[in-house]
Protein backbone atom coordinates (compact mmCIF):
# COMPACT_ATOMS: atom_id res chain seq x y z
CA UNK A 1 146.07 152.62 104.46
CA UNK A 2 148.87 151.47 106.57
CA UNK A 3 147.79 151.91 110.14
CA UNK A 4 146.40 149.07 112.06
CA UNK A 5 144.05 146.89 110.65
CA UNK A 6 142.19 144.35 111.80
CA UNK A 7 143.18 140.19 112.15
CA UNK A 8 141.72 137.73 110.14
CA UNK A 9 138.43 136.52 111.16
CA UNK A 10 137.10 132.96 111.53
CA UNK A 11 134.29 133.75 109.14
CA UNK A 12 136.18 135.37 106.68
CA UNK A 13 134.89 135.29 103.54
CA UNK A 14 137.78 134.20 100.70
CA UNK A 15 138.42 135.55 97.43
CA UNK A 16 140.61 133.77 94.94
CA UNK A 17 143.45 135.75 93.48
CA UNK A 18 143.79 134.86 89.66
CA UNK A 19 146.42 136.49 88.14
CA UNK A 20 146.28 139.67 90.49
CA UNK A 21 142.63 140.20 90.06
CA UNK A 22 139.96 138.92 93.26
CA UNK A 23 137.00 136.79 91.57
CA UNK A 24 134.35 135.25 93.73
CA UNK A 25 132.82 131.78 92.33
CA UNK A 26 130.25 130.90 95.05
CA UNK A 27 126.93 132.39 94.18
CA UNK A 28 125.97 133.04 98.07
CA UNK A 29 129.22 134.38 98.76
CA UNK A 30 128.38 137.06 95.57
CA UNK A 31 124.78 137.68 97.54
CA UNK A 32 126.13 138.07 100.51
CA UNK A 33 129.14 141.17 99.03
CA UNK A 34 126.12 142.73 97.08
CA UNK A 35 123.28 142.54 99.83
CA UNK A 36 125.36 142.43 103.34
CA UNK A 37 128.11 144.90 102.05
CA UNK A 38 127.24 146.75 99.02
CA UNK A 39 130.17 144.92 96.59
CA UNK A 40 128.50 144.02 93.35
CA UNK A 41 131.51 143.81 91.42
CA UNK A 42 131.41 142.44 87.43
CA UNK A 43 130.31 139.43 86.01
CA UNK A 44 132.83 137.75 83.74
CA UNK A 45 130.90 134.18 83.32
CA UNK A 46 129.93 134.12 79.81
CA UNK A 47 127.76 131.21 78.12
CA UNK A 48 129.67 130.50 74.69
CA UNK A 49 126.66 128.44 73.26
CA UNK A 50 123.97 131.11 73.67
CA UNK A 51 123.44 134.08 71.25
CA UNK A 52 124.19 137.58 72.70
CA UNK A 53 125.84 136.06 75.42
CA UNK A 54 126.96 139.56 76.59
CA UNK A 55 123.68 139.90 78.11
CA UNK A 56 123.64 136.98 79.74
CA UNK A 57 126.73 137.55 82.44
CA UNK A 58 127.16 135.11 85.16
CA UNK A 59 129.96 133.94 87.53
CA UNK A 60 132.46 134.64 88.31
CA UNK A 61 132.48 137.44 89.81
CA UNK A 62 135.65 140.02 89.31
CA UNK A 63 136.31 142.73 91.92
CA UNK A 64 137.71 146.40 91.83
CA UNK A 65 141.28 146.83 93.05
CA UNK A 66 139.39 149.54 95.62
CA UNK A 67 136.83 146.60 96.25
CA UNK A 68 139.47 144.39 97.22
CA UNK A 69 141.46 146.05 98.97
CA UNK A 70 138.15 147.08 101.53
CA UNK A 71 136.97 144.05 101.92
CA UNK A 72 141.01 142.88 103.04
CA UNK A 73 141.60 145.80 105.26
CA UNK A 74 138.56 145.42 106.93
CA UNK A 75 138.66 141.82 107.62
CA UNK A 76 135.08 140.83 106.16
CA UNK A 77 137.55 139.01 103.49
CA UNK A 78 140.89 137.34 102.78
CA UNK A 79 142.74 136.57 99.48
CA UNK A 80 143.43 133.06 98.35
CA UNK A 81 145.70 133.04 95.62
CA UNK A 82 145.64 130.15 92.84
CA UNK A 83 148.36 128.91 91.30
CA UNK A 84 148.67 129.61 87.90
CA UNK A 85 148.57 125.82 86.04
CA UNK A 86 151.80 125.58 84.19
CA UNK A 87 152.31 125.03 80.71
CA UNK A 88 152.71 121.91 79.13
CA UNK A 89 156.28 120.86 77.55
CA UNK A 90 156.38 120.74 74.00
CA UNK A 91 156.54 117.11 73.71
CA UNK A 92 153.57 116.98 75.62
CA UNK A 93 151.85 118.96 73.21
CA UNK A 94 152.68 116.99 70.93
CA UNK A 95 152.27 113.67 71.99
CA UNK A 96 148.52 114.91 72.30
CA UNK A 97 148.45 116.22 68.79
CA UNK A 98 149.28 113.03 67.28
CA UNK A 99 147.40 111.21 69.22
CA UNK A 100 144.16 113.47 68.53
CA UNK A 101 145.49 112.79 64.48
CA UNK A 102 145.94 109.10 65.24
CA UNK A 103 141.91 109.11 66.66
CA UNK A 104 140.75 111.20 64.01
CA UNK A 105 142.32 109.01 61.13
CA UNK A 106 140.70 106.20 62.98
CA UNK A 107 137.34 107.67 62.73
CA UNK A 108 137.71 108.71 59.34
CA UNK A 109 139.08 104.59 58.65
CA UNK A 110 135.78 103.42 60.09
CA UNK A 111 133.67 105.73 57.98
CA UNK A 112 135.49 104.75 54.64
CA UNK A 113 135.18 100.73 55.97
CA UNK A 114 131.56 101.60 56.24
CA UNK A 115 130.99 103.16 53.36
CA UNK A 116 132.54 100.57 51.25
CA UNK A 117 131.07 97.88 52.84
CA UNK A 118 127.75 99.76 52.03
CA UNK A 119 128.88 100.06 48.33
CA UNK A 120 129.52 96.23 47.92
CA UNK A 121 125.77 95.22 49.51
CA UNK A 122 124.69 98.17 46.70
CA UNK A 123 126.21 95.80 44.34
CA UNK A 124 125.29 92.48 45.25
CA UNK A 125 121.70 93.83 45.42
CA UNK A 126 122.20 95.21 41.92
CA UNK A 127 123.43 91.87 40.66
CA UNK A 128 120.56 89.74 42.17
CA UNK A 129 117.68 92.20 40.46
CA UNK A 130 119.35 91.80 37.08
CA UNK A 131 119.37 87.70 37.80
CA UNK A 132 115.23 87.49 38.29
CA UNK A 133 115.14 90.31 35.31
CA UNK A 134 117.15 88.22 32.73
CA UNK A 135 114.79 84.81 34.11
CA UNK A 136 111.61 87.01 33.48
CA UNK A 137 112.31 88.09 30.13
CA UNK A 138 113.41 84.41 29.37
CA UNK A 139 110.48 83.00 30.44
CA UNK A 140 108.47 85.11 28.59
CA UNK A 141 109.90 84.70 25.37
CA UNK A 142 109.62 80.95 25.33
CA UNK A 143 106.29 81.08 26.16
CA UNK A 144 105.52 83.52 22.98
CA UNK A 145 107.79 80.86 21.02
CA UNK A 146 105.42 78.05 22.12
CA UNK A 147 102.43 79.76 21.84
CA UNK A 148 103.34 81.26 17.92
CA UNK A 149 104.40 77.42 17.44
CA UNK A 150 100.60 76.32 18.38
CA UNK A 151 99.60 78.38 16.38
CA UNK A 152 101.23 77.35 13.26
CA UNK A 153 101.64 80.91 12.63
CA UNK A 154 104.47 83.37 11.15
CA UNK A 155 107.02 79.78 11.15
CA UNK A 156 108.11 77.85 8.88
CA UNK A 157 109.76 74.40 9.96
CA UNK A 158 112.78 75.23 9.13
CA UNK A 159 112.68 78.33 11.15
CA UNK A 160 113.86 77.83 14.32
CA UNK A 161 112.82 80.37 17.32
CA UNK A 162 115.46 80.78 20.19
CA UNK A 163 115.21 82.79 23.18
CA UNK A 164 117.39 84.74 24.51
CA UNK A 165 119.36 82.92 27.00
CA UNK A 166 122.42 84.16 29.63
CA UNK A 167 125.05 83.81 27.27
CA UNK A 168 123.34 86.11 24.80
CA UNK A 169 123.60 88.56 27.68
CA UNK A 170 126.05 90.64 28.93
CA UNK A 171 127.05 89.97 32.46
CA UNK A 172 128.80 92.98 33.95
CA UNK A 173 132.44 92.09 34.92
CA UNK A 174 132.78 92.14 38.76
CA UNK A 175 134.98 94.50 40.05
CA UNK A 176 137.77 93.28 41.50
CA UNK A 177 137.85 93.75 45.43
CA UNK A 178 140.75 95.25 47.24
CA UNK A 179 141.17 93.78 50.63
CA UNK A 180 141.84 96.95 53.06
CA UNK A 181 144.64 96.68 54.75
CA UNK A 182 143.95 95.85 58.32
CA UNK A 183 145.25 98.46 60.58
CA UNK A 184 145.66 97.91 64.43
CA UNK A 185 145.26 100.78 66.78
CA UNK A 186 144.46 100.58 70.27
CA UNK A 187 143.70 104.41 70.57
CA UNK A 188 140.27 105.31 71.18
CA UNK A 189 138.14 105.78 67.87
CA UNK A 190 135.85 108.51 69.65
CA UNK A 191 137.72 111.02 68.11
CA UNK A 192 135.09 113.71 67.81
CA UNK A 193 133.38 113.39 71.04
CA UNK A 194 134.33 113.63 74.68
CA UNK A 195 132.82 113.57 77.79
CA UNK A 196 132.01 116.52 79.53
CA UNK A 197 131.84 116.50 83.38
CA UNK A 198 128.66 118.10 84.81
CA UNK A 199 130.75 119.98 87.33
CA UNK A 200 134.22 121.88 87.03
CA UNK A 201 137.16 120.67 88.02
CA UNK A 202 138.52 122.35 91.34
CA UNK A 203 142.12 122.03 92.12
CA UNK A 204 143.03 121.81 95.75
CA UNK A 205 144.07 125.13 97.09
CA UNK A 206 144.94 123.50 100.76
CA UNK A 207 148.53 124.38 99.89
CA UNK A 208 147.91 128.18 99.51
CA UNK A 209 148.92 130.35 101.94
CA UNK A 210 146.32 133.18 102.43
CA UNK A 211 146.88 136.32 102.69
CA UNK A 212 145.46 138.89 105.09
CA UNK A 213 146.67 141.94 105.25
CA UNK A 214 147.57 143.78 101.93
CA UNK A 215 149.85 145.11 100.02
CA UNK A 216 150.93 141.87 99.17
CA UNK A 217 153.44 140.99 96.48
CA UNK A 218 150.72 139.00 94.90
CA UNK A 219 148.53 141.78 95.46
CA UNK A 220 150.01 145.23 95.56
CA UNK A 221 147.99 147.53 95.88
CA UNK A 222 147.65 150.44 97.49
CA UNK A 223 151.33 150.70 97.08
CA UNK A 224 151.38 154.68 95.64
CA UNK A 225 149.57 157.80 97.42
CA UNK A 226 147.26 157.61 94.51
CA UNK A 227 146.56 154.17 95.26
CA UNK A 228 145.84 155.21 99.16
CA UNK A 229 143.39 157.80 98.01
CA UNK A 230 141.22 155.82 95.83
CA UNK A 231 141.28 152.99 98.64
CA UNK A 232 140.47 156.00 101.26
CA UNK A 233 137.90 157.82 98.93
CA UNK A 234 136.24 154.06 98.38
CA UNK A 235 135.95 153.59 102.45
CA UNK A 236 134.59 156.99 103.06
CA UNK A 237 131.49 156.64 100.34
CA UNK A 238 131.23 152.93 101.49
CA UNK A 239 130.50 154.32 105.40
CA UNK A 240 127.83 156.42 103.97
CA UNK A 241 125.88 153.54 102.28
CA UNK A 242 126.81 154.30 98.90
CA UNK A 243 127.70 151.78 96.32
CA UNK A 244 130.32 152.66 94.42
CA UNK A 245 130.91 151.16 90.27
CA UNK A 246 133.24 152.01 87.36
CA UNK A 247 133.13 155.44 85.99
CA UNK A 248 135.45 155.56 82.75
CA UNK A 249 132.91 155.53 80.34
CA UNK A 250 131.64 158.76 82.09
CA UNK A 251 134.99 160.14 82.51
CA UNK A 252 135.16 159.85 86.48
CA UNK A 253 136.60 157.66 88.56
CA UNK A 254 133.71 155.74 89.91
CA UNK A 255 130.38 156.11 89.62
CA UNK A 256 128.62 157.15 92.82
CA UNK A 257 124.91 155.33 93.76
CA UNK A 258 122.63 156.12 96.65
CA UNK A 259 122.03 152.52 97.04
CA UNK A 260 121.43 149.45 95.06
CA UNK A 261 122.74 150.22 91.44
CA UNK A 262 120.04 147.60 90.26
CA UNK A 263 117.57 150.20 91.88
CA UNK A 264 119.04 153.10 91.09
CA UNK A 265 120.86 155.41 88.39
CA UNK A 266 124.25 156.74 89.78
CA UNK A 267 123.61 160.19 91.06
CA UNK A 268 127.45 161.46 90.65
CA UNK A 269 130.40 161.00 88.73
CA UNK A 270 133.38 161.47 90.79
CA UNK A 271 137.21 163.13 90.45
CA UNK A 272 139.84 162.18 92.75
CA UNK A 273 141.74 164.52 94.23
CA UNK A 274 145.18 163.64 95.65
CA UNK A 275 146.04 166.16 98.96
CA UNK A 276 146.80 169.74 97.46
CA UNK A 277 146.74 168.79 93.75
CA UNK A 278 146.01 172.18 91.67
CA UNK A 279 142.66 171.96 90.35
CA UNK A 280 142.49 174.38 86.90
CA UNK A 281 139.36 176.55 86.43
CA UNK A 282 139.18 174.79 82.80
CA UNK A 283 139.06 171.15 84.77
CA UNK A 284 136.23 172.51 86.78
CA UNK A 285 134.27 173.52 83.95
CA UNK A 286 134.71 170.33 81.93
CA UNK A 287 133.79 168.33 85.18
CA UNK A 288 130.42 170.26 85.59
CA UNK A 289 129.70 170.03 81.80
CA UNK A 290 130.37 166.33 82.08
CA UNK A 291 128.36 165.16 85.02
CA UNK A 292 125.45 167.54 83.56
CA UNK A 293 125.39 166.05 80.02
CA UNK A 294 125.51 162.24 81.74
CA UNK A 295 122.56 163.69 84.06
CA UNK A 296 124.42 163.50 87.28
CA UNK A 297 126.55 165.87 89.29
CA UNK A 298 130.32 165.85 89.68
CA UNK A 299 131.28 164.67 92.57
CA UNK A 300 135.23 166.44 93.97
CA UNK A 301 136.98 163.92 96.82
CA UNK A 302 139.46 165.64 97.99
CA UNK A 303 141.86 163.28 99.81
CA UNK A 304 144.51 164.75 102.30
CA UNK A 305 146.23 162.89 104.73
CA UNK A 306 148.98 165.55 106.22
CA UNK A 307 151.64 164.31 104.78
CA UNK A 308 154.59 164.90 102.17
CA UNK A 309 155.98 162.61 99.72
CA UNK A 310 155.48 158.87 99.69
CA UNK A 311 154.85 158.61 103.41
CA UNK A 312 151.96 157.28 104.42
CA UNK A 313 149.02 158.24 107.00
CA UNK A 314 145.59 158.17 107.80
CA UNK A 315 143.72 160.56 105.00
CA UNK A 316 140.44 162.13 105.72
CA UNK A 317 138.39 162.86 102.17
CA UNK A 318 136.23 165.87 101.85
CA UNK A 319 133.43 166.25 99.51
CA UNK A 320 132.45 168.76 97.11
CA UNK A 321 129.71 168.32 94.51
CA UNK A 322 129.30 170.30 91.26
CA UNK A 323 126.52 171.41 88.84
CA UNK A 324 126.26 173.21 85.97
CA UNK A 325 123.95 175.82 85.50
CA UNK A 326 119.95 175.62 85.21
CA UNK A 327 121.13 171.66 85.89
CA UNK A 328 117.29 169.83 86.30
């Protein structure tokens, strides 16, 4: 993948390099890969607050190495790369910590001000029933006292009646109240809340030089012949309209469809084949058995590209597909 390729265009659409790895943020940027040029890629967006938020994948969008490296050496796409933010000191760190303590103490400060403020009301309500109790029961005790007196019954003169008055009465001992200390802060008491913005934060990326032509040191790949097959192997199926996935799981290298994967179910599961690597007879019977037990055929690219060694050249990929018997 080293021969001429073509400049960057004016309409070039860019993908931001984070930590080696192309992502795509724009959601009409991602329709126009999938629908314009076959690249669906992966969705890595996740929604934290949602249950089985696996099945709920959104942006961004992360791209194949092979992806990438198309879409670069074709010029429908260029690389941005973002900084990675750097880390904050230790004192930094720190200085947040405490103050995130401080706020937090704060909050908890206000609550326990609250609370006993609450508890003192509690008791000063308390205190003012049992006043209007004690008159009550006063009130009517004299007035049986007058009434037995009227009567001339049950006392003699000597006897003397006597209500109950306060004295009689307990009066429950006041407890004696602590004056918090006062504590000055000027640090924000909304410990437990902060504000969200409805839109991310962007940094500027008008300082980042993009690049446009690969490999790159921030990006390099294809570096090795292997990495020139898979890139030449990706192009080929590409110029025959055929979108091309992830095939680990199926023990291939990619995962061949005959058009849009949310259409279709992949049709092949493919084996790279580096120029005149040795294929053994047990290889080609596992391969068969594999894509027939997945339902698909295996699909053999053999790349070649003439030449010995490390050196690099234009590689032409040949296609071979493989069944297994009485396979449909």
């Amino acid at each position: 993948m080293d021969g001429p390729q073509p400049g960057p265009s004016r309409d070039s659409i860019p993908l931001y390099l984070v930590d080696g790895v192309a992502t795509v943020w724009d959601p009409q940027v991602a329709a126009t890969l999938h629908c314009s040029y076959g690249i669906g890629g992966f969705r890595a967006g996740t929604l934290p607050g949602v249950s089985q938020q696996n099945a709920f994948l959104g942006l961004p969008i992360t791209l194949m190495r092979e992806e990438t490296a198309y879409l670069v050496s074709t010029g429908i796409a260029h690389l941005v790369p973002v900084a990675r933010p750097a880390l904050a000191s230790p004192s930094d760190v720190a200085a947040h910590t405490a103050a995130r303590v401080a706020r937090i103490q704060a909050v908890e400060e206000r609550k326990r001000k609250e609370m006993e403020k609450k508890s003192q009301e509690a008791q000063v309500a308390f205190e003012r029933g049992g006043d209007k109790a004690r008159a009550k029961r006063e009130a009517r005790a004299k007035a049986r006292a007058e009434k037995l007196l009227a009567q001339g019954e049950g006392l003699s003169a000597t006897e003397e009646v006597t209500a109950p008055t306060s004295s009689s009465i307990p009066v429950p001992v006041e407890p004696s109240q602590s004056k918090p200390t006062k504590r000055t802060s000027t640090i924000n008491e909304h410990g437990y809340f902060f504000t969200v913005p409805a839109m991310p934060h962007i940094p500027s990326l008008s300082m980042q030089r993009p690049i446009h032509y690969i490999p790159n040191p921030l990006f390099p790949f294809p570096r090795s012949v292997r990495d020139r097959a898979l890139v030449g192997t990706f192009k080929a199926l590409s110029d025959q309209n055929y979108r091309i996935g992830l095939g680990p799981r199926f023990g291939g290298e990619y995962l061949i469809y005959p058009g849009d994967y949310l259409r279709y179910h992949a049709h092949f599961t493919s084996q790279v084949i580096v120029r005149d690597e040795p294929i053994k007879p047990t290889e080609l019977v596992a391969w068969g058995r594999l894509g027939t037990g997945t339902k698909k055929a295996g699909l053999l690219c053999c790349w070649n590209d003439g030449k010995d060694g490390e050196e690099a050249g234009e590689g032409e990929v040949e296609f071979y597909s493989l069944e297994w018997a009485n396979f449909g």
